[in-house]
C-alpha atoms as a PDB file:
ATOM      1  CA  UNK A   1     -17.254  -1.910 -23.272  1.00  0.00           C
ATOM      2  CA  UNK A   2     -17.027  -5.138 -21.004  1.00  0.00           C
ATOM      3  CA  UNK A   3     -14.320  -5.542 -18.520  1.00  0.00           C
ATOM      4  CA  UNK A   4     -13.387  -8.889 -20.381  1.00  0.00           C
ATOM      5  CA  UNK A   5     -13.126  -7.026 -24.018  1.00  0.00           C
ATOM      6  CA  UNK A   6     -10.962  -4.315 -21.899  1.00  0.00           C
ATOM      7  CA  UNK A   7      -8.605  -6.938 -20.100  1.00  0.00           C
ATOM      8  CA  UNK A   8      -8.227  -8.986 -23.570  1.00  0.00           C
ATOM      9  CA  UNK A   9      -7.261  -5.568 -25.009  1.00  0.00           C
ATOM     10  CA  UNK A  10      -4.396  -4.676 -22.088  1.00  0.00           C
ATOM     11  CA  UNK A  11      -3.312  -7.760 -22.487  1.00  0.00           C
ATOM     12  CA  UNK A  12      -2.997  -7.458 -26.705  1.00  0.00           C
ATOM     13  CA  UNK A  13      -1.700  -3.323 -25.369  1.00  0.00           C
ATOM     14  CA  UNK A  14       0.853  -4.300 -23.219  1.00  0.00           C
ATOM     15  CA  UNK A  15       2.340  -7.439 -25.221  1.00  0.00           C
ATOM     16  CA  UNK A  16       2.396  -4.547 -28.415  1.00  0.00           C
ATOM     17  CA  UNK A  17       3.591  -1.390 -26.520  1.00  0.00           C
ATOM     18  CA  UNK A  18       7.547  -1.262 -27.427  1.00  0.00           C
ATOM     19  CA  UNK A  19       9.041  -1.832 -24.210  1.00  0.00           C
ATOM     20  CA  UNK A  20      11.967   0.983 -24.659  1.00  0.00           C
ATOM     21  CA  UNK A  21      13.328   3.479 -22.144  1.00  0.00           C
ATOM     22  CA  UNK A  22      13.167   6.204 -24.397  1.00  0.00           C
ATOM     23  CA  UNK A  23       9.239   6.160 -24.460  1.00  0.00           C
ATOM     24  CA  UNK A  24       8.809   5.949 -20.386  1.00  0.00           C
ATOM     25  CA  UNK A  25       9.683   9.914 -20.677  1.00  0.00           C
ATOM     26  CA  UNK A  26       6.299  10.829 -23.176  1.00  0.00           C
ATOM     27  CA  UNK A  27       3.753   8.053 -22.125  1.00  0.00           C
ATOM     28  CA  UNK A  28       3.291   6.474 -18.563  1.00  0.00           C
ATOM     29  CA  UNK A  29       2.980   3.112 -20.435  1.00  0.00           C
ATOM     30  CA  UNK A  30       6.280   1.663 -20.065  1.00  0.00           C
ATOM     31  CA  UNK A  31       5.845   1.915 -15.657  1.00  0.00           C
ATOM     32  CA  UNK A  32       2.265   0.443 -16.344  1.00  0.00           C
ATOM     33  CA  UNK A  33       3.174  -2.429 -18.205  1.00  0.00           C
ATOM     34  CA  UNK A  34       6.114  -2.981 -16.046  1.00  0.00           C
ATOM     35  CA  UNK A  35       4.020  -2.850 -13.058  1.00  0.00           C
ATOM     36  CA  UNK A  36       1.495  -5.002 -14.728  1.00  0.00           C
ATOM     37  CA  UNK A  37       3.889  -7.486 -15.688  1.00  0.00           C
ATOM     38  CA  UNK A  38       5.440  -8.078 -11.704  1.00  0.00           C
ATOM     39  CA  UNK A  39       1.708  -8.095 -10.918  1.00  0.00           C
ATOM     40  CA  UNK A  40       0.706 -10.551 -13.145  1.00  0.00           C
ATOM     41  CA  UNK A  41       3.978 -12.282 -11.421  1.00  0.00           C
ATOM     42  CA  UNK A  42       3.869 -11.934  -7.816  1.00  0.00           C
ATOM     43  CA  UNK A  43       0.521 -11.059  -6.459  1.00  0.00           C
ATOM     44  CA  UNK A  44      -0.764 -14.658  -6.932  1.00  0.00           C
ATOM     45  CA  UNK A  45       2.114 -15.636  -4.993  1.00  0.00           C
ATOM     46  CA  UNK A  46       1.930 -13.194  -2.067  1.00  0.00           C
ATOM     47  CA  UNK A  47      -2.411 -14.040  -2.061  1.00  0.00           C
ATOM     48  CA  UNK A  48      -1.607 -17.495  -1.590  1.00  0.00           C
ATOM     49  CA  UNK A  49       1.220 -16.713   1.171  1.00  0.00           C
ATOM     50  CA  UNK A  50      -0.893 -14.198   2.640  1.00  0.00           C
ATOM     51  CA  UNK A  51      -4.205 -16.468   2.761  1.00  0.00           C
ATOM     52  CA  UNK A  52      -1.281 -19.413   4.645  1.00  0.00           C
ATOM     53  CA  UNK A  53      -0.070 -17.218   6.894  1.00  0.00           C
ATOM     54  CA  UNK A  54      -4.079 -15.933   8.256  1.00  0.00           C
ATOM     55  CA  UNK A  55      -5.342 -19.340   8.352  1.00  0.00           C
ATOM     56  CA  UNK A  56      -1.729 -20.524  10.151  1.00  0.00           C
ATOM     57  CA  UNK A  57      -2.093 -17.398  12.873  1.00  0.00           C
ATOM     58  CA  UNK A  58      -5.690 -17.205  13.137  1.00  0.00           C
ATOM     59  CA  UNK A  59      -7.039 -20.253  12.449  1.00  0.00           C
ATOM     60  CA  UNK A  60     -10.629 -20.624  10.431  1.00  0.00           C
ATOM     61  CA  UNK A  61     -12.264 -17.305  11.885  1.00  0.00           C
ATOM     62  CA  UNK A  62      -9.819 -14.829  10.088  1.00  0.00           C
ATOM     63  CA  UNK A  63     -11.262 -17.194   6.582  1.00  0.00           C
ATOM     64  CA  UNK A  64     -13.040 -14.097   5.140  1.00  0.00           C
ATOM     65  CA  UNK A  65     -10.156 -12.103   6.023  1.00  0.00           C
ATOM     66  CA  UNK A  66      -7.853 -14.358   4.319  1.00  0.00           C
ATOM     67  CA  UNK A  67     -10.151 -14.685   0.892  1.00  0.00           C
ATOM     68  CA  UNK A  68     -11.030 -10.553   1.287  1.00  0.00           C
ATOM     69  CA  UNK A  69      -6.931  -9.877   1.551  1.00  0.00           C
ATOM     70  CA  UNK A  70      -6.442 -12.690  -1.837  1.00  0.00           C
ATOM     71  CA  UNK A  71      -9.118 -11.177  -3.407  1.00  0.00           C
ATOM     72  CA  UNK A  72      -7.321  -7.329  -3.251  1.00  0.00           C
ATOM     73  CA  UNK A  73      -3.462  -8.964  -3.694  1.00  0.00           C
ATOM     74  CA  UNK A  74      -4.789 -10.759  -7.555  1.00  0.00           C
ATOM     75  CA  UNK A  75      -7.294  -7.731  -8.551  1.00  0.00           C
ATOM     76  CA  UNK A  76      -4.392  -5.285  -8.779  1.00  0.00           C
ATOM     77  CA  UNK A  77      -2.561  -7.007 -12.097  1.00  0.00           C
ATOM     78  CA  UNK A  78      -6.449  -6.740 -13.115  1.00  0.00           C
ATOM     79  CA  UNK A  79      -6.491  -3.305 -12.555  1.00  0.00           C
ATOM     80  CA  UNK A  80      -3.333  -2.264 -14.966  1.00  0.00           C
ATOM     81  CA  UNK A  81      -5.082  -4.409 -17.715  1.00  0.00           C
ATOM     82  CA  UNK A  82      -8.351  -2.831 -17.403  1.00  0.00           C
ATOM     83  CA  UNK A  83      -6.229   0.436 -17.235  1.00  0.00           C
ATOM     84  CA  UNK A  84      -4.189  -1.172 -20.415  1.00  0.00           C
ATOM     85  CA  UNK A  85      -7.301  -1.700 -22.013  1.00  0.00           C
ATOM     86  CA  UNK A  86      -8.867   1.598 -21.440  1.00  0.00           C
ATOM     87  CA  UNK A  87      -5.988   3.265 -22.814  1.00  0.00           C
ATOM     88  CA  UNK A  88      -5.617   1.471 -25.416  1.00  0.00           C
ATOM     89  CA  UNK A  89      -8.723   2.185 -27.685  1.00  0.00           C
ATOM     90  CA  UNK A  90      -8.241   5.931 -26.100  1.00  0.00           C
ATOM     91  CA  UNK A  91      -8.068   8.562 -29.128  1.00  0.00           C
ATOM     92  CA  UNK A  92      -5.050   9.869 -29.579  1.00  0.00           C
ATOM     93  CA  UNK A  93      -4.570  13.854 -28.765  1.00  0.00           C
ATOM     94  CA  UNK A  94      -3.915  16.213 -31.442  1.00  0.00           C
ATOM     95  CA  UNK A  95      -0.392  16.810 -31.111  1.00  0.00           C
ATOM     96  CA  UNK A  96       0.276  13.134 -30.592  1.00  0.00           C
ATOM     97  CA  UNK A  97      -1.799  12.786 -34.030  1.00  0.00           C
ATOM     98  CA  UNK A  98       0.600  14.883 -35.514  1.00  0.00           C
ATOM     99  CA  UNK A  99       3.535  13.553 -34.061  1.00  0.00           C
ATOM    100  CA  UNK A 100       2.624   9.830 -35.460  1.00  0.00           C
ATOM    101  CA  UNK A 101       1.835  11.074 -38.640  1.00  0.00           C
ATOM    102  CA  UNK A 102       5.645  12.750 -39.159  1.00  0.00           C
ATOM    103  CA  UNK A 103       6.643   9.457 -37.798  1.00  0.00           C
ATOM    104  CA  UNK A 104       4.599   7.485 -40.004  1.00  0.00           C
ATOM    105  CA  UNK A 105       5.516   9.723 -43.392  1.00  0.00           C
ATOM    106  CA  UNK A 106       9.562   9.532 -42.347  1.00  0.00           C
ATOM    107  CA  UNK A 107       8.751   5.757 -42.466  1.00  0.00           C
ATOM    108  CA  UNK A 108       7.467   5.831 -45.810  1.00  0.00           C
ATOM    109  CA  UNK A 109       9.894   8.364 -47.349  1.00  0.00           C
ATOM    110  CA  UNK A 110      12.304   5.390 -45.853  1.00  0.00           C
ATOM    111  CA  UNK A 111      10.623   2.652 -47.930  1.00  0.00           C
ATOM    112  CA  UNK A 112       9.075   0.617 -44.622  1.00  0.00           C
ATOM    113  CA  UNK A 113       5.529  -0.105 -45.415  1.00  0.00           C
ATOM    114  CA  UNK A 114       3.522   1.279 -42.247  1.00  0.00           C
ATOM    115  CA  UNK A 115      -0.285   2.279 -41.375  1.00  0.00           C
ATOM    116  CA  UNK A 116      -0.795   6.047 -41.690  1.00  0.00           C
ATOM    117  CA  UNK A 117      -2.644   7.462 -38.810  1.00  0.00           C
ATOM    118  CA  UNK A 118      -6.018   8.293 -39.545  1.00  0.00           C
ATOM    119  CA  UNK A 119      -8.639  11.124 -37.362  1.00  0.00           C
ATOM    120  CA  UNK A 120      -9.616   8.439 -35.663  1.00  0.00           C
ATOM    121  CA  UNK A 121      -6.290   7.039 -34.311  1.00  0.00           C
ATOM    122  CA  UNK A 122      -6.045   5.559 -30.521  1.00  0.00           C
ATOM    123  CA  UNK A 123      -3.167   5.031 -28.412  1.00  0.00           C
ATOM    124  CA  UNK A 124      -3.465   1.374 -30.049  1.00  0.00           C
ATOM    125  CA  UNK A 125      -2.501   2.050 -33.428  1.00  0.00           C
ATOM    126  CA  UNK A 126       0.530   4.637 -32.041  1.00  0.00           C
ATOM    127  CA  UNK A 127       2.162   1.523 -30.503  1.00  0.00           C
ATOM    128  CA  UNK A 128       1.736  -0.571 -33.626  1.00  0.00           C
ATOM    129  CA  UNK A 129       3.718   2.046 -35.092  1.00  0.00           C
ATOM    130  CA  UNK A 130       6.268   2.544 -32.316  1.00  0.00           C
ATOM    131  CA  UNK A 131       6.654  -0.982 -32.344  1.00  0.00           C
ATOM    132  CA  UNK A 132       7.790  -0.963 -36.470  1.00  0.00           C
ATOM    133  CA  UNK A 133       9.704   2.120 -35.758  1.00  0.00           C
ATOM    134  CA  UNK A 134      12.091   0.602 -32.952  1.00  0.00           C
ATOM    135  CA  UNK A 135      12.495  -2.599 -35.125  1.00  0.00           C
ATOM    136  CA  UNK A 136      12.921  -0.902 -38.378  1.00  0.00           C
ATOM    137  CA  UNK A 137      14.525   2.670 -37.581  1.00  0.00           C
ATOM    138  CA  UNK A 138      18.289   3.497 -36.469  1.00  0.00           C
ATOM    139  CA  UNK A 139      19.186   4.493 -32.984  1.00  0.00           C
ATOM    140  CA  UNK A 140      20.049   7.934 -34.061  1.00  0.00           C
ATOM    141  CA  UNK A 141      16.676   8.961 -34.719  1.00  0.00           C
ATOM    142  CA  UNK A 142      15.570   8.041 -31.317  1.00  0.00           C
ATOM    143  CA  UNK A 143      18.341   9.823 -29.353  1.00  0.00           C
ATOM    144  CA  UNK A 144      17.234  13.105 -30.966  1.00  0.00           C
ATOM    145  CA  UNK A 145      13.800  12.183 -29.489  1.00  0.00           C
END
């Protein structure tokens, strides 16, 4: 898998993954995509201030300095989308399999058309599902999580 087909997946991960407190307790998602997200934010920011202030100090000689420190500060919202993506077309363990699929069938039994998990499930198709069952189920459920 490319690292562009794995950033273009973190980015379609983390703009799917519900973004509920709940969840931050079972999968390290939510802190990823946070992270990610003031990444994606501030690091260009603090490259650009960080490449002023160099050049300012040091003048032209601390250049590769400067671009090496830029180049670390915008890599790292890189890194929680490749991380994004990598998790994303993950499969799914067993019990987490299991867990979707009572999730899934409690969906149905409720009359909201949802994807049943197949063998082949990844953490993906979970928050698809997570995603429906936030919008579409009552808080209840979710504080007996």
């Amino acid at each position: 898998m490319s690292i562009i087909k794995k950033l273009r997946d973190g980015h379609r991960y983390m703009k799917t993954w519900p973004m509920v407190k709940q969840l931050s307790y079972f999968f390290p998602e939510y802190r990823v995509v946070k992270a990610t997200q003031l990444a994606i934010f501030s690091m260009p920011l603090l490259a650009a201030v960080t490449v002023a202030s160099q050049l300012y100090f040091s003048g032209l000689s601390a250049l590769p300095q400067a671009i090496i420190y830029a180049l670390f500060f915008i890599s790292l919202p890189m890194q929680g989308l490749i991380w994004l993506g990598w998790r994303a077309r993950h499969p799914l363990p067993l019990t987490m399999l299991d867990w979707g699929q009572q999730l899934s069938n409690k969906m149905l039994s409720m009359g909201i058309s949802c994807k049943p998990l197949n063998g082949t499930a990844c953490y993906f198709d979970i928050a698809i599902l997570l995603k429906l069952a936030f919008e579409r189920l009552d808080a209840e459920y979710w504080e007996n999580l």
